[in-house]
C-alpha atoms as a PDB file:
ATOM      1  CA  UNK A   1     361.533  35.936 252.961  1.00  0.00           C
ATOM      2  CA  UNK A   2     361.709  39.904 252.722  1.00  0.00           C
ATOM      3  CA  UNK A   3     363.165  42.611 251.095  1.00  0.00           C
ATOM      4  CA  UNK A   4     365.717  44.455 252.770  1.00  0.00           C
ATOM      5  CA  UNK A   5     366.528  48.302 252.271  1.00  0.00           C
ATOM      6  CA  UNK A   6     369.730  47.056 254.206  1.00  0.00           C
ATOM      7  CA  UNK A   7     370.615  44.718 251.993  1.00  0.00           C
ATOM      8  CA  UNK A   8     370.516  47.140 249.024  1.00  0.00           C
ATOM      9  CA  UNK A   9     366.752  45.975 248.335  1.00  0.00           C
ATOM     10  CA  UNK A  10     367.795  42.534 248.111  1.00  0.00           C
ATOM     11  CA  UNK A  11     365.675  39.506 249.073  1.00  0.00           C
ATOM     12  CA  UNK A  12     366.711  38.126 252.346  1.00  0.00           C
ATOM     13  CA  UNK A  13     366.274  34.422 253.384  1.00  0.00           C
ATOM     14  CA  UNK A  14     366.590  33.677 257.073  1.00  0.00           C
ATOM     15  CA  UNK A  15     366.486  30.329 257.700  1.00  0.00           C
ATOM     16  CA  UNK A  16     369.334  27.527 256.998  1.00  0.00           C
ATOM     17  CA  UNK A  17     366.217  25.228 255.500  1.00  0.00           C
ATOM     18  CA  UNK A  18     365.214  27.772 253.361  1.00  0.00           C
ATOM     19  CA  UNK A  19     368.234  28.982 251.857  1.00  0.00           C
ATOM     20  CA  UNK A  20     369.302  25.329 251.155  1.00  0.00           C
ATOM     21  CA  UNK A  21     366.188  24.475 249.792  1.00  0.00           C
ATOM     22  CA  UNK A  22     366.389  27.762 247.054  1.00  0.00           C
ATOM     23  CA  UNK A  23     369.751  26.819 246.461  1.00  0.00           C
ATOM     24  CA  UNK A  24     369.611  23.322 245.759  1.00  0.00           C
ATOM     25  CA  UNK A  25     366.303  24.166 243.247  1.00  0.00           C
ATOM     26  CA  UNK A  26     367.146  24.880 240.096  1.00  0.00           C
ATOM     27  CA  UNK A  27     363.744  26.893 239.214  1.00  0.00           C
ATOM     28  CA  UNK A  28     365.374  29.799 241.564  1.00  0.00           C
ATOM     29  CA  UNK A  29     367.577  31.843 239.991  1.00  0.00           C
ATOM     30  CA  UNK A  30     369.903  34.456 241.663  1.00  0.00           C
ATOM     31  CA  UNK A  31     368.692  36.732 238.877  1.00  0.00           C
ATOM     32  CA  UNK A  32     365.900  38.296 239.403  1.00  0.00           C
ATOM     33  CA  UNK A  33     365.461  39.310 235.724  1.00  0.00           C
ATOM     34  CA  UNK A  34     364.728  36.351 235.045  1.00  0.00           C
ATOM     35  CA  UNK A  35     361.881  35.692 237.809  1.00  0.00           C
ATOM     36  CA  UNK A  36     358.176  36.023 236.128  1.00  0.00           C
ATOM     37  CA  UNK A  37     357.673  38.888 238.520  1.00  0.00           C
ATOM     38  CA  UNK A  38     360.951  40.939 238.214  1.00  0.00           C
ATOM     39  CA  UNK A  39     359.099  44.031 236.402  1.00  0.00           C
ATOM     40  CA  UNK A  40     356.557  44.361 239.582  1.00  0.00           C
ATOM     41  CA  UNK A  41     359.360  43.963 242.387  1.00  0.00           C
ATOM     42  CA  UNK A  42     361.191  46.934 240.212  1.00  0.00           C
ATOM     43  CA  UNK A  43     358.551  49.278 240.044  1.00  0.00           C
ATOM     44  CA  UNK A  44     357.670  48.460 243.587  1.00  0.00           C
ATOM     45  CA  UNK A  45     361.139  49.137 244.758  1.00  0.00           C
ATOM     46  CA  UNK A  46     361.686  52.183 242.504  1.00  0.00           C
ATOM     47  CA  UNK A  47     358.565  53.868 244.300  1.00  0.00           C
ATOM     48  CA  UNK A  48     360.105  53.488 248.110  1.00  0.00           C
ATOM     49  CA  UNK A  49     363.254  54.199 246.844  1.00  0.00           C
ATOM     50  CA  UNK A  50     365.059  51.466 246.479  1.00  0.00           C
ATOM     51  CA  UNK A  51     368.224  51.033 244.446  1.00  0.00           C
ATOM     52  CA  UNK A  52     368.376  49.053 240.972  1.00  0.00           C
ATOM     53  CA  UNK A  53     370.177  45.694 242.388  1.00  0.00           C
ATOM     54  CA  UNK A  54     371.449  45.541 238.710  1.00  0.00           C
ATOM     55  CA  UNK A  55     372.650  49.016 238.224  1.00  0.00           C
ATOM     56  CA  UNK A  56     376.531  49.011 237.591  1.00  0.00           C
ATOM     57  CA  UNK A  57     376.984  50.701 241.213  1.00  0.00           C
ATOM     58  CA  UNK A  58     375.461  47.289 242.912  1.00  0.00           C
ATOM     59  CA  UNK A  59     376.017  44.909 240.501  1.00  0.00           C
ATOM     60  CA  UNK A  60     377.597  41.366 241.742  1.00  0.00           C
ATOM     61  CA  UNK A  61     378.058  37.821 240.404  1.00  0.00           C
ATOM     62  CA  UNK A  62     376.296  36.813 243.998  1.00  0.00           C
ATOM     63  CA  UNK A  63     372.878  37.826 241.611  1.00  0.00           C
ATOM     64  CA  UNK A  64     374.141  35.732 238.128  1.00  0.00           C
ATOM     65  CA  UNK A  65     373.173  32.397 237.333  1.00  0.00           C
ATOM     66  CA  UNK A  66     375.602  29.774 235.464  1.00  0.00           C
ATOM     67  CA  UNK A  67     377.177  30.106 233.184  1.00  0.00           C
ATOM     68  CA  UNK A  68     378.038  33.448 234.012  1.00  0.00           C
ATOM     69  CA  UNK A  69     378.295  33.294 237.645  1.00  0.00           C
ATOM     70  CA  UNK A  70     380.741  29.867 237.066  1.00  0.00           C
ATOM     71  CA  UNK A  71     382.799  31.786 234.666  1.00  0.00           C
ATOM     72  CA  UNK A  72     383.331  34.729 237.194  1.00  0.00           C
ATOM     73  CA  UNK A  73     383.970  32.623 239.996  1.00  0.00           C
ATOM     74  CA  UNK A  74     386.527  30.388 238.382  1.00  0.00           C
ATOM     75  CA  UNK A  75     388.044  34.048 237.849  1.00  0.00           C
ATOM     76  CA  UNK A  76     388.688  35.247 241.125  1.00  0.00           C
ATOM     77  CA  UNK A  77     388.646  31.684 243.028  1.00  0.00           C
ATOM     78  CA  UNK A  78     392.609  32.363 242.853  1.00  0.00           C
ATOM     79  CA  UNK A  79     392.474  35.274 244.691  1.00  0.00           C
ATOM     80  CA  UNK A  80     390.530  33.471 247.266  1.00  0.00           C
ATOM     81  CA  UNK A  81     392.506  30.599 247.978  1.00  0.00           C
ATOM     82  CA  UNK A  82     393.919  29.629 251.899  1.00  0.00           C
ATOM     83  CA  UNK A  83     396.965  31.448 251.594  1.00  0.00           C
ATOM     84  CA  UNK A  84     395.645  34.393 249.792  1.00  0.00           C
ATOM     85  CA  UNK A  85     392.984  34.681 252.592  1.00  0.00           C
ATOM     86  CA  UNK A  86     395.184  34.074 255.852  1.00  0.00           C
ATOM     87  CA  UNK A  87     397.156  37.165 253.979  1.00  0.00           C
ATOM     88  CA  UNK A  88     394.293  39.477 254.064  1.00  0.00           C
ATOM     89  CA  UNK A  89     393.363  38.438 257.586  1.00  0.00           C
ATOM     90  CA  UNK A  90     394.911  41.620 259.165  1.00  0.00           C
ATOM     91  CA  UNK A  91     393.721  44.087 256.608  1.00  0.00           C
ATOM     92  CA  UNK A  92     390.323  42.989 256.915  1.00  0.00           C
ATOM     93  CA  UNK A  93     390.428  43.089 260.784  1.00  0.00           C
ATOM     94  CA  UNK A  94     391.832  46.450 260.476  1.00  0.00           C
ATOM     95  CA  UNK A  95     388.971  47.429 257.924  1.00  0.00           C
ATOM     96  CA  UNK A  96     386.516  46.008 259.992  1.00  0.00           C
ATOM     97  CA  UNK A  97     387.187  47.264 263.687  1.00  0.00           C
ATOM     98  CA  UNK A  98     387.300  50.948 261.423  1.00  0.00           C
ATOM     99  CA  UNK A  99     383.681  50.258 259.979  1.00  0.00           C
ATOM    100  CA  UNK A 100     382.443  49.192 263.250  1.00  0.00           C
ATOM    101  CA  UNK A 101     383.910  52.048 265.236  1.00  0.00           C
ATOM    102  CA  UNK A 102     382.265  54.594 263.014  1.00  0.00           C
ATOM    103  CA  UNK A 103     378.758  52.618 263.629  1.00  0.00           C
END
């Protein structure tokens, strides 16, 4: 488990045992406000320059816990169904092979 400046200072979790096993505890919490700790990690990652993950620029419901993060997702699940993402597959192809060309 690391931080990653990539990631926009995010914690990153790289293997499939370990990212099960945080998301099937329920003493994690995608919101790191809420982990005993948070107030270190942020000063820590405001010295090297790190972005606030929580800022309105980065904010996501990928870092809420329920009941917020269920509320959101029920939201835009409709926008995510089958059909609405077998419509965006050319668009996103497009968008991708024009991110990865500028790389």
């Amino acid at each position: 488990m690391h931080r990653s400046r990539l990631a926009g200072g995010g914690w990153v979790l790289s293997r499939y045992e370990d990212v099960l096993g945080v998301l099937r505890d329920p003493t994690w919490s995608s919101d790191e406000r809420n982990w005993t700790r948070h107030p270190v990690y942020r000063a820590r990652g405001e010295r090297t320059g790190l972005p606030d993950p929580y800022s309105e620029h980065f904010s996501s419901m990928l870092r809420l816990d329920p009941p917020d993060h269920t509320r959101l997702r029920s939201l835009v699940n409709k926008a995510f169904t089958p059909r609405a993402v077998e419509a965006m597959r050319a668009r996103i192809a497009l968008l991708a092979d024009v991110l990865l060309s500028t790389v």
